[in-house]
PDB file of N, CA and C in Angstrom:
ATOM      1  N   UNK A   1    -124.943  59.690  49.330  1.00  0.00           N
ATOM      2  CA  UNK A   1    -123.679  59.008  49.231  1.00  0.00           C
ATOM      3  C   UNK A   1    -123.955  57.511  49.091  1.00  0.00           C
ATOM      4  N   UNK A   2    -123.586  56.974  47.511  1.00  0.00           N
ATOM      5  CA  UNK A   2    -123.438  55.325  47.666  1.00  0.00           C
ATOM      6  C   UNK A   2    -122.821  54.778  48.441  1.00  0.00           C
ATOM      7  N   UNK A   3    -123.386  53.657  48.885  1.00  0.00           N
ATOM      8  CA  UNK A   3    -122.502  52.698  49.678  1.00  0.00           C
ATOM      9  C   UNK A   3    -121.701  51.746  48.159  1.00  0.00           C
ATOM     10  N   UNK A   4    -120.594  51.557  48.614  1.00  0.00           N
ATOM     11  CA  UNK A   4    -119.448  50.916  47.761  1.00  0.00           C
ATOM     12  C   UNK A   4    -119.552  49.401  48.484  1.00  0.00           C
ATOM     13  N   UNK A   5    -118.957  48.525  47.406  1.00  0.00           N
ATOM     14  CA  UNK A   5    -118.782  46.930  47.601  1.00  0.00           C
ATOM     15  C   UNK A   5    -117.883  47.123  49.037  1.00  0.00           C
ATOM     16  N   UNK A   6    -116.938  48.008  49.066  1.00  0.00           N
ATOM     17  CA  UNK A   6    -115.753  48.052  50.016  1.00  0.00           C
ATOM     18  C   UNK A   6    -116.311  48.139  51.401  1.00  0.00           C
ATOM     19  N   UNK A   7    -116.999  49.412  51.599  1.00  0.00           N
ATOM     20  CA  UNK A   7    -117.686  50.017  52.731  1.00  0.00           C
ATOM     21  C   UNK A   7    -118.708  48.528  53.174  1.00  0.00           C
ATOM     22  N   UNK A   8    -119.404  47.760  52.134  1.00  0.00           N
ATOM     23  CA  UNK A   8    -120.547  47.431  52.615  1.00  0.00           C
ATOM     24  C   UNK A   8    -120.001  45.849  53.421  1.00  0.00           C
ATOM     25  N   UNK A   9    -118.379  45.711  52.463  1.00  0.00           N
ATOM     26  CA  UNK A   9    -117.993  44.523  52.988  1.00  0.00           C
ATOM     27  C   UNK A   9    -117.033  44.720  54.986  1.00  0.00           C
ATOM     28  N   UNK A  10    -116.675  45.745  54.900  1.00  0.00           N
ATOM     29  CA  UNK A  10    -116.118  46.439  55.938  1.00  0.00           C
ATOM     30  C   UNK A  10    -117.060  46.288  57.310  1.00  0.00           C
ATOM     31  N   UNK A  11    -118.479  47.198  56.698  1.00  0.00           N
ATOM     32  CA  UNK A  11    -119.386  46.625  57.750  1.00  0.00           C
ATOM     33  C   UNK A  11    -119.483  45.433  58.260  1.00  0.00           C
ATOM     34  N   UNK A  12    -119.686  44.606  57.082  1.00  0.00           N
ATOM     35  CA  UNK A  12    -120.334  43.208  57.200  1.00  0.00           C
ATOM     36  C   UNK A  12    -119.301  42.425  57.735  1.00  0.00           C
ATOM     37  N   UNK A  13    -117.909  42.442  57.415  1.00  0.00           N
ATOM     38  CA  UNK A  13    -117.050  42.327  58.563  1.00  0.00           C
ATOM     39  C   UNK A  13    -116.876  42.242  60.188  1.00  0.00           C
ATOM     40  N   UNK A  14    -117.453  43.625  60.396  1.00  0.00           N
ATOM     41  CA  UNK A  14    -117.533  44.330  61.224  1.00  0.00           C
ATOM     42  C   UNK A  14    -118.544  43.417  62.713  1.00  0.00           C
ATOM     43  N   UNK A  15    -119.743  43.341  61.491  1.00  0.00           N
ATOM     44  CA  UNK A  15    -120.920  42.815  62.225  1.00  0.00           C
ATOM     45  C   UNK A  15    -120.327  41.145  62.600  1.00  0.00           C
ATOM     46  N   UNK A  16    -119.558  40.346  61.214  1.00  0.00           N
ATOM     47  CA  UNK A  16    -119.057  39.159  61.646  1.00  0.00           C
ATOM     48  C   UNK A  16    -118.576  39.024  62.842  1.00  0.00           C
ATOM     49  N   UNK A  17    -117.333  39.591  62.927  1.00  0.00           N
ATOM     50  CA  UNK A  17    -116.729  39.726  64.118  1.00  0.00           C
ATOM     51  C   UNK A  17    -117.260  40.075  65.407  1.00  0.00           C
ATOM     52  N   UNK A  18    -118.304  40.722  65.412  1.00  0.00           N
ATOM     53  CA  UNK A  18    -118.510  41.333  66.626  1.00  0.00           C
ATOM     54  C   UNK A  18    -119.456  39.831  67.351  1.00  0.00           C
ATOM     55  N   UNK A  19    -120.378  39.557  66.298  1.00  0.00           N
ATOM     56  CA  UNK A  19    -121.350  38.640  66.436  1.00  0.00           C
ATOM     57  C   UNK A  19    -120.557  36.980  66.866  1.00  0.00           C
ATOM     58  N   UNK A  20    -119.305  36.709  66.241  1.00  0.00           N
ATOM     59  CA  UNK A  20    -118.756  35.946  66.165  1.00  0.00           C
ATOM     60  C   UNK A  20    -117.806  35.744  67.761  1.00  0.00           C
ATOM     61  N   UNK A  21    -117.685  37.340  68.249  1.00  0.00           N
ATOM     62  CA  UNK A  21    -117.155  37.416  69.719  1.00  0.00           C
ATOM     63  C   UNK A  21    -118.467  37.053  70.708  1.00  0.00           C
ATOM     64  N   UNK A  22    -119.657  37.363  70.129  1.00  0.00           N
ATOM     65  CA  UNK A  22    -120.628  37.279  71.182  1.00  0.00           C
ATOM     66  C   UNK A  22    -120.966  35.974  71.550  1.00  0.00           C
ATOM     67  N   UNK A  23    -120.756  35.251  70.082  1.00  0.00           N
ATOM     68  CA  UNK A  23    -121.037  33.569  69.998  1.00  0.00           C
ATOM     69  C   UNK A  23    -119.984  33.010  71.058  1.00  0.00           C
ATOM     70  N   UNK A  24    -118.924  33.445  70.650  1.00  0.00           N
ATOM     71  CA  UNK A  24    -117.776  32.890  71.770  1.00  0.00           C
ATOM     72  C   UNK A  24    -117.821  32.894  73.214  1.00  0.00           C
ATOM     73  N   UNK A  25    -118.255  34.182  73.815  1.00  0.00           N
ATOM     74  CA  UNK A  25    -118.471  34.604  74.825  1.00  0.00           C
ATOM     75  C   UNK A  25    -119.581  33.731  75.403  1.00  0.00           C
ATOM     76  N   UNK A  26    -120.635  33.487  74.594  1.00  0.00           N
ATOM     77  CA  UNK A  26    -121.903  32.653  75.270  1.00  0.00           C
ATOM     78  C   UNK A  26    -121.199  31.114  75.199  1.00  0.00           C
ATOM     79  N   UNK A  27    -120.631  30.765  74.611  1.00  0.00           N
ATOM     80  CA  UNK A  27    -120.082  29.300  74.705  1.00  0.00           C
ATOM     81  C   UNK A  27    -119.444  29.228  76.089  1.00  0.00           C
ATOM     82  N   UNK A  28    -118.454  30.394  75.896  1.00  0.00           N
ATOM     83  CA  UNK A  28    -117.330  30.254  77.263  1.00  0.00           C
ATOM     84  C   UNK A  28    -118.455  30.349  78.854  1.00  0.00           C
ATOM     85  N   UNK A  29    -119.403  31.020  78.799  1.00  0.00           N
ATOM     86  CA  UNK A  29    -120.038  31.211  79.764  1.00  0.00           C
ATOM     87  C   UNK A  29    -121.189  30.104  80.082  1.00  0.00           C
ATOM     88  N   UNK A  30    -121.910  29.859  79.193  1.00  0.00           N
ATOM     89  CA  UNK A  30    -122.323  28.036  78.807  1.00  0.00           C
ATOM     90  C   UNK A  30    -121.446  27.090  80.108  1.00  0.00           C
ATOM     91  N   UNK A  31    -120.392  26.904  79.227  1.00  0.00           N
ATOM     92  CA  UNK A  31    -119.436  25.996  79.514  1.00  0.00           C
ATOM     93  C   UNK A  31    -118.868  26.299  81.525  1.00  0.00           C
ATOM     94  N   UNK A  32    -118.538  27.158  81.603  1.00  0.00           N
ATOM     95  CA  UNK A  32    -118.568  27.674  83.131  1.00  0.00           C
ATOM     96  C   UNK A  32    -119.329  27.146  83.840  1.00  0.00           C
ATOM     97  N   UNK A  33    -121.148  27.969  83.234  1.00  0.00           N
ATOM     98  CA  UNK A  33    -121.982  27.762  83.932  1.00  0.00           C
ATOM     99  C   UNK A  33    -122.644  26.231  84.467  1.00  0.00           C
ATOM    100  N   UNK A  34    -122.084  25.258  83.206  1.00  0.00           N
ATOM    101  CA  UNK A  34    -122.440  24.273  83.362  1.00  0.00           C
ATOM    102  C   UNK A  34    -121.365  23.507  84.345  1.00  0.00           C
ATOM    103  N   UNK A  35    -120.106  23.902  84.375  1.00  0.00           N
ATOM    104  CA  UNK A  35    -119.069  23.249  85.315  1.00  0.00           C
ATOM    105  C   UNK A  35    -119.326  23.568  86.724  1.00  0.00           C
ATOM    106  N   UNK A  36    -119.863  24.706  86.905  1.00  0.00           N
ATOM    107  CA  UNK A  36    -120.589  24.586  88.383  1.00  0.00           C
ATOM    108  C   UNK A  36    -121.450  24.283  88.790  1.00  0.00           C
ATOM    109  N   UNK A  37    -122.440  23.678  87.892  1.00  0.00           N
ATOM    110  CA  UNK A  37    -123.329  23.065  88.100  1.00  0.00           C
ATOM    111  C   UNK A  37    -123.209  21.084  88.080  1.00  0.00           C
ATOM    112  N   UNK A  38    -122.069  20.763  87.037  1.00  0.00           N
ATOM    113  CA  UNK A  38    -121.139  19.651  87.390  1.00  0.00           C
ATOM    114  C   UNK A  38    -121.119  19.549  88.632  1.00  0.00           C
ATOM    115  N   UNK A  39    -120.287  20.161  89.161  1.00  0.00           N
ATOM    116  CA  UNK A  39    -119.242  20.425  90.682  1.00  0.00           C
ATOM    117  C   UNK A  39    -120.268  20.335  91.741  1.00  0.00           C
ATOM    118  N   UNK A  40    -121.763  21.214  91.221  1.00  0.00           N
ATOM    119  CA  UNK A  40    -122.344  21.047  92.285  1.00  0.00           C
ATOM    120  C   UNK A  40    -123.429  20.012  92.819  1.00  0.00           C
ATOM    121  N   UNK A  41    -123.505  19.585  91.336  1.00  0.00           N
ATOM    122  CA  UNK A  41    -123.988  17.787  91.364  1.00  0.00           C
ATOM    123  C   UNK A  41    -123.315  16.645  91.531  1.00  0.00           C
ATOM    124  N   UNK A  42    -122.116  16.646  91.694  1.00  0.00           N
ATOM    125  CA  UNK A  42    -120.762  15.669  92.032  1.00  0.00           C
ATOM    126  C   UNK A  42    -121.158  15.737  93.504  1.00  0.00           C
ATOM    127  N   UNK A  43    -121.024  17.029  94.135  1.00  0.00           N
ATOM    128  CA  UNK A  43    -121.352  16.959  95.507  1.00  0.00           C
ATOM    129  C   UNK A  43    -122.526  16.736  96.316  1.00  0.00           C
ATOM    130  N   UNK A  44    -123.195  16.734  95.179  1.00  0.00           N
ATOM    131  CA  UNK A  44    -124.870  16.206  95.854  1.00  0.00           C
ATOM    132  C   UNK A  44    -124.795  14.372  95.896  1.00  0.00           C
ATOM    133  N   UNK A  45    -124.026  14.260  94.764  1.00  0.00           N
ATOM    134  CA  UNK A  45    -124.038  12.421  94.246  1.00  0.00           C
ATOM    135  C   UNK A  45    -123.638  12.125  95.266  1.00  0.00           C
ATOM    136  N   UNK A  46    -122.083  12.849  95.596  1.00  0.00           N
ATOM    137  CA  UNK A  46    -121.204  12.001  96.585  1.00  0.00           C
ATOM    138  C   UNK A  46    -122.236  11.972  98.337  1.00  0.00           C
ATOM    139  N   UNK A  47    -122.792  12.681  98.527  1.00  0.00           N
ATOM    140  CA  UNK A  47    -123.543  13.081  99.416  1.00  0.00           C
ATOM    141  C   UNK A  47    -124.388  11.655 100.098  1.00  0.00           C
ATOM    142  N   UNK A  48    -124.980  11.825  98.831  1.00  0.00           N
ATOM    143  CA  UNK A  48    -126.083  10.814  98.443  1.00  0.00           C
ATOM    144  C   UNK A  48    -125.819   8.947  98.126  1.00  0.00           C
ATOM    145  N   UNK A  49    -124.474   9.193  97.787  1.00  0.00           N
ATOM    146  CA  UNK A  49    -123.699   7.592  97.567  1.00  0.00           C
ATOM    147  C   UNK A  49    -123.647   7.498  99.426  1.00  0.00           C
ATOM    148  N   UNK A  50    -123.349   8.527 100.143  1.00  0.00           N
ATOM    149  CA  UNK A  50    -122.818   7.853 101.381  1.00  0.00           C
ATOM    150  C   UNK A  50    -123.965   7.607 101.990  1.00  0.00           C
ATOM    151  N   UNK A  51    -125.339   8.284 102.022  1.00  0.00           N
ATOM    152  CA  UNK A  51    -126.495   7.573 102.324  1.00  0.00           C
ATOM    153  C   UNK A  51    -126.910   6.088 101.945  1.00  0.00           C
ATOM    154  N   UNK A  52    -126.725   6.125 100.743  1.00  0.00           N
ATOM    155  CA  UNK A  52    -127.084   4.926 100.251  1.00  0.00           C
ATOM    156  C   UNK A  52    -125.954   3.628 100.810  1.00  0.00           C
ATOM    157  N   UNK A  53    -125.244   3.907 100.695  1.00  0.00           N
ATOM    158  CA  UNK A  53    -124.254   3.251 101.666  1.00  0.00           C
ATOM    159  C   UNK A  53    -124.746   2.520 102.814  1.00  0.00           C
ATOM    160  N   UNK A  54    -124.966   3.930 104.043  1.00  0.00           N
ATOM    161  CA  UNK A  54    -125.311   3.668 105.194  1.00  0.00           C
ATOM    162  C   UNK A  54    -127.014   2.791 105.153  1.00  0.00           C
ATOM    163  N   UNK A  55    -128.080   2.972 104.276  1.00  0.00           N
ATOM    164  CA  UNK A  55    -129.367   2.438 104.294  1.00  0.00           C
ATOM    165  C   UNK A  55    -128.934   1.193 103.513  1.00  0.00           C
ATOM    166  N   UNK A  56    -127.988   0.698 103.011  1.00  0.00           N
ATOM    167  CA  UNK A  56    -127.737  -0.823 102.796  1.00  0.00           C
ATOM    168  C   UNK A  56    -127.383  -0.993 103.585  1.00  0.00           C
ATOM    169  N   UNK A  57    -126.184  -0.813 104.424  1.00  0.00           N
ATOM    170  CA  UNK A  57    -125.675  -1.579 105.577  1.00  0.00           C
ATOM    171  C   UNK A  57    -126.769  -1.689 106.757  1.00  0.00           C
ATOM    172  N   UNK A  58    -127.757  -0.962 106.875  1.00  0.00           N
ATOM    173  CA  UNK A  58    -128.545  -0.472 107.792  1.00  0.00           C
ATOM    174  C   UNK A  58    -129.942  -1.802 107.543  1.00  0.00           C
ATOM    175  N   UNK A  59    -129.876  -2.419 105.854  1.00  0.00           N
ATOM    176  CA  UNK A  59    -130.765  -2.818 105.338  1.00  0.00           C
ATOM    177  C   UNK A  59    -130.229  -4.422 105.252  1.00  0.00           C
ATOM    178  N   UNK A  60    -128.911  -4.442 105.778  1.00  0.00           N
ATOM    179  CA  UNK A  60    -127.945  -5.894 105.712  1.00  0.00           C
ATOM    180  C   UNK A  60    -127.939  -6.432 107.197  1.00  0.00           C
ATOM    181  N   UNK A  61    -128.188  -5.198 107.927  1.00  0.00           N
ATOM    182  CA  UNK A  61    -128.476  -5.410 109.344  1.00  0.00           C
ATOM    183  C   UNK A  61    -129.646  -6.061 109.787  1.00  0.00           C
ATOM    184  N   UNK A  62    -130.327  -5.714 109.595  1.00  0.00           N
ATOM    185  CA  UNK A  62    -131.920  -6.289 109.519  1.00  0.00           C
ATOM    186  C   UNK A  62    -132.333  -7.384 108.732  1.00  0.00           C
ATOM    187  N   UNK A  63    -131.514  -7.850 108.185  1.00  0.00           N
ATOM    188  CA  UNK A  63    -131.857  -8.916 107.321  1.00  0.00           C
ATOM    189  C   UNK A  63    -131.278  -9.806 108.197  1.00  0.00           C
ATOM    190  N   UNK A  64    -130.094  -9.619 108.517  1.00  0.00           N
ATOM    191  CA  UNK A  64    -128.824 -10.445 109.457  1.00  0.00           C
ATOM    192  C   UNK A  64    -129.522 -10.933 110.998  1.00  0.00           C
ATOM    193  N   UNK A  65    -130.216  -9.712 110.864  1.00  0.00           N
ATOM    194  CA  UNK A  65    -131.213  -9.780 112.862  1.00  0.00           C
ATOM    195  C   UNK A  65    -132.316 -10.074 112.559  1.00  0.00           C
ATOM    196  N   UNK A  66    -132.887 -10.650 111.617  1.00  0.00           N
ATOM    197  CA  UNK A  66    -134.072 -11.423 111.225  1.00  0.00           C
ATOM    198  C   UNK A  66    -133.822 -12.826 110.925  1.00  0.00           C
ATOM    199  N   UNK A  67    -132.427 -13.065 110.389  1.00  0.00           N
ATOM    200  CA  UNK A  67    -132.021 -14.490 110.382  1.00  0.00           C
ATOM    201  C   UNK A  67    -132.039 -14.938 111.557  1.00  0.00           C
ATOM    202  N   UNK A  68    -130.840 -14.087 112.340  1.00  0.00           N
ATOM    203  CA  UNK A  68    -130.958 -14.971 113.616  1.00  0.00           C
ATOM    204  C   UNK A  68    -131.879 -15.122 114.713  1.00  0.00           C
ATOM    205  N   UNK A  69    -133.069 -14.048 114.717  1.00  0.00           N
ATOM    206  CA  UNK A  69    -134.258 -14.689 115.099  1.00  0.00           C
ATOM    207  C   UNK A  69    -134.949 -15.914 114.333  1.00  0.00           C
ATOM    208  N   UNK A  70    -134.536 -15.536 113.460  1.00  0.00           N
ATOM    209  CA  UNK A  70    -135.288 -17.455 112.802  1.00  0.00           C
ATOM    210  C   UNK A  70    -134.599 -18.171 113.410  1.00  0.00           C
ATOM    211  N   UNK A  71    -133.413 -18.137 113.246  1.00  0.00           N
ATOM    212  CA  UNK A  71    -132.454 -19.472 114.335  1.00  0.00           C
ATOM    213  C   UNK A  71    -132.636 -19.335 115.653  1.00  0.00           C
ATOM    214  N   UNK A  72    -132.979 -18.416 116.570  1.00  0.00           N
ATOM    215  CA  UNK A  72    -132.981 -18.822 117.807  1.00  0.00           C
ATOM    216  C   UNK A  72    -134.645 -19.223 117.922  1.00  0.00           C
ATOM    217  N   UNK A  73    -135.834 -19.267 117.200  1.00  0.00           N
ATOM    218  CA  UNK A  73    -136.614 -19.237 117.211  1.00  0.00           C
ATOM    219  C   UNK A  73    -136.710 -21.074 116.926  1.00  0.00           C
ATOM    220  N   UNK A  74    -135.979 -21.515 115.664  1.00  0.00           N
ATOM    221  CA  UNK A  74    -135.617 -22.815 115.496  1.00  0.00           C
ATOM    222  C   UNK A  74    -135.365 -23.783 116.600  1.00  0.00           C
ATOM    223  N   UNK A  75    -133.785 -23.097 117.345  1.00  0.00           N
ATOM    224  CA  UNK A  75    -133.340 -23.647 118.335  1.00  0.00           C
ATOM    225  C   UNK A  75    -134.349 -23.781 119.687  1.00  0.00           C
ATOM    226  N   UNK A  76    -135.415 -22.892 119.707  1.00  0.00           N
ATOM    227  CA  UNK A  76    -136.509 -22.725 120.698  1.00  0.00           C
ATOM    228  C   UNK A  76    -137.333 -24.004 120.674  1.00  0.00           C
ATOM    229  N   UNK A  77    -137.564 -24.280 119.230  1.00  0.00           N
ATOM    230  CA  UNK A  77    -138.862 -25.255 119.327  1.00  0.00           C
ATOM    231  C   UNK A  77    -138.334 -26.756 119.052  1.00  0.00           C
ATOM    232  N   UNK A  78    -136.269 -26.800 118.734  1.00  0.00           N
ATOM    233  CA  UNK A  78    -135.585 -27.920 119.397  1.00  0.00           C
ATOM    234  C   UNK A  78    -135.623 -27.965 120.528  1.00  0.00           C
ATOM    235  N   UNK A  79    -135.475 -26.963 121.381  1.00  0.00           N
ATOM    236  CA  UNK A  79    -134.989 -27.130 122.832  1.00  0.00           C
ATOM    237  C   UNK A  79    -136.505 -27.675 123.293  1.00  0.00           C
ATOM    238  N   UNK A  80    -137.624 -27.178 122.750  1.00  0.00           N
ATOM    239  CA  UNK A  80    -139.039 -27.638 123.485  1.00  0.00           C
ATOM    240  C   UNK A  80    -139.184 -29.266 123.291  1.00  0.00           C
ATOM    241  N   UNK A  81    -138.604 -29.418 121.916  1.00  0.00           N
ATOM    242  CA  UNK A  81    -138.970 -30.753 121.408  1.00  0.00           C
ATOM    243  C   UNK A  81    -137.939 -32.034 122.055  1.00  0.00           C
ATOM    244  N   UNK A  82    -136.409 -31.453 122.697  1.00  0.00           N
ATOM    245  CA  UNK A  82    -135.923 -32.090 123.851  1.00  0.00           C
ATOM    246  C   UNK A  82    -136.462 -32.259 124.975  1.00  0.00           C
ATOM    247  N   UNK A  83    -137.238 -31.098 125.545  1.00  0.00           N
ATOM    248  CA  UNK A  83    -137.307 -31.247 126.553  1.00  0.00           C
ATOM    249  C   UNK A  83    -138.446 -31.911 126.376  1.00  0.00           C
ATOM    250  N   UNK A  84    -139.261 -32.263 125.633  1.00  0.00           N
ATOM    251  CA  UNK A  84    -140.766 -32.934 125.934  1.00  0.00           C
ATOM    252  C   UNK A  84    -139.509 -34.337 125.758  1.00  0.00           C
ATOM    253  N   UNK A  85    -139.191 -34.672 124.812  1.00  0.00           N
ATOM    254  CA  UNK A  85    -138.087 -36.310 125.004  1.00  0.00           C
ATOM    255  C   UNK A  85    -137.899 -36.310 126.166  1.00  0.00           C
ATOM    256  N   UNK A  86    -137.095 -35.172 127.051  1.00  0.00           N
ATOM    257  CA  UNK A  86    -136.309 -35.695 128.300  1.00  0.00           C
ATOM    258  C   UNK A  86    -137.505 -36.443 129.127  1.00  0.00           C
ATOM    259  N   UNK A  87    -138.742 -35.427 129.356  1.00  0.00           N
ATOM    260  CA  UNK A  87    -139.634 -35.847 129.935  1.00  0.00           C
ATOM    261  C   UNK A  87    -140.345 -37.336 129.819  1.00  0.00           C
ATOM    262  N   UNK A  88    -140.467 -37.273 128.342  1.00  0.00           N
ATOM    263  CA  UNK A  88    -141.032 -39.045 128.199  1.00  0.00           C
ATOM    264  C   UNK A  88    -140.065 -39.717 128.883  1.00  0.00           C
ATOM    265  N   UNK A  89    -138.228 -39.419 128.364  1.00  0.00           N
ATOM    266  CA  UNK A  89    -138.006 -40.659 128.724  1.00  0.00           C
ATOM    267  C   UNK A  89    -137.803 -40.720 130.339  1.00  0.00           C
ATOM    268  N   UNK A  90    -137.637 -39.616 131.251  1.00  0.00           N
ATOM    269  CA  UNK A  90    -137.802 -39.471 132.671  1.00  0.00           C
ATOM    270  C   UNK A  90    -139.100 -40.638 133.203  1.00  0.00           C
ATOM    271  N   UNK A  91    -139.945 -40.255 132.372  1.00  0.00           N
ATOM    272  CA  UNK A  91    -141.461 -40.667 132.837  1.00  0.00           C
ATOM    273  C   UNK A  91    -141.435 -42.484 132.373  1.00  0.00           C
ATOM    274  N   UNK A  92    -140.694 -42.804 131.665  1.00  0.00           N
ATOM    275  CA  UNK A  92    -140.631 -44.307 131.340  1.00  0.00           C
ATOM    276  C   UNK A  92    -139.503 -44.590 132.039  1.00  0.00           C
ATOM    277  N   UNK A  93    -138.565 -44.052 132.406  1.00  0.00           N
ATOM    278  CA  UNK A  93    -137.634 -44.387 133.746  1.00  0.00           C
ATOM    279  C   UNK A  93    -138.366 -44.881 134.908  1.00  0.00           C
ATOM    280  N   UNK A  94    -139.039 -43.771 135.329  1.00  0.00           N
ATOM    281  CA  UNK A  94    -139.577 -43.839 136.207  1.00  0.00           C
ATOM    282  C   UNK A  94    -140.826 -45.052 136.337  1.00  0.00           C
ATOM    283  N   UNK A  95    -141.318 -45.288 135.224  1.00  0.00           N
ATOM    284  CA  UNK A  95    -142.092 -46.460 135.121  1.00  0.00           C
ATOM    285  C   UNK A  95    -141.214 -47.486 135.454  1.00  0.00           C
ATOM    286  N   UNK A  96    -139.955 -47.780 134.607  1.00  0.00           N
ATOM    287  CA  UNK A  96    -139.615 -49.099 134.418  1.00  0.00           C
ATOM    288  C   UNK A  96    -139.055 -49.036 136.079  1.00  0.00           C
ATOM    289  N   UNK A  97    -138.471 -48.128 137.061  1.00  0.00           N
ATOM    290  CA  UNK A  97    -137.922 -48.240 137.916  1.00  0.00           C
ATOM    291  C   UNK A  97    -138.580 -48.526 139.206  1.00  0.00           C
ATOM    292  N   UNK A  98    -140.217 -48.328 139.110  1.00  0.00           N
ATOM    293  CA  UNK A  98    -141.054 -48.394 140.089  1.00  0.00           C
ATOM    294  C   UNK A  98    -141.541 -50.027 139.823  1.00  0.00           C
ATOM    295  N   UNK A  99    -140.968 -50.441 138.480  1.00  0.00           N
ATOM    296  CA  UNK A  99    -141.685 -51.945 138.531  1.00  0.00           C
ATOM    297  C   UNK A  99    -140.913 -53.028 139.142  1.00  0.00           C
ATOM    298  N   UNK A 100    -139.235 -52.380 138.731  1.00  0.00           N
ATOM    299  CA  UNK A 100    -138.331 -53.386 138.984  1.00  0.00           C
ATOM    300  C   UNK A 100    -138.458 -53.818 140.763  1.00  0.00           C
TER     301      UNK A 100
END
């Protein structure tokens, strides 16, 4: 039995369509598969933004408590450098007051 132009286009039809549903089907499932994998990297980001968050503020802290050890460290070696003044000038008081 010949196959006819009709029959052979019928098939070939046939095969279009079917092949053409399968293409569809893998797109739609593609597309899914990749939206939960979106969804489930949104929630890793957001996760991960609030770390990063907390290790800057954590990293603004330490910068902030390293300043002000420089300043009280400053104010330390003013307060030394008064008190050696107070002393001179105590000690030249005390000179000029033992002469008078």
């Amino acid at each position: 039995m010949p196959l006819t132009t009709e029959t052979l286009l019928a098939y070939s039809m046939g095969i279009i369509g079917t092949l053409l549903v399968l293409l569809i089907s893998l797109v739609v499932y593609v597309f899914l598969t990749l939206r939960e994998e979106v969804r489930g990297v949104s929630s890793d980001l957001s996760e991960l933004n609030k770390h990063r968050v907390k290790l800057v503020h954590i990293d603004d802290c330490r910068l902030t408590v390293a300043r002000v050890h420089e300043r009280l460290d400053d104010y330390e070696d003013a307060m030394q450098g008064l008190s050696e003044r107070m002393a001179r000038t105590e000690a030249l008081l005390q000179e000029r007051g033992g002469h008078s």
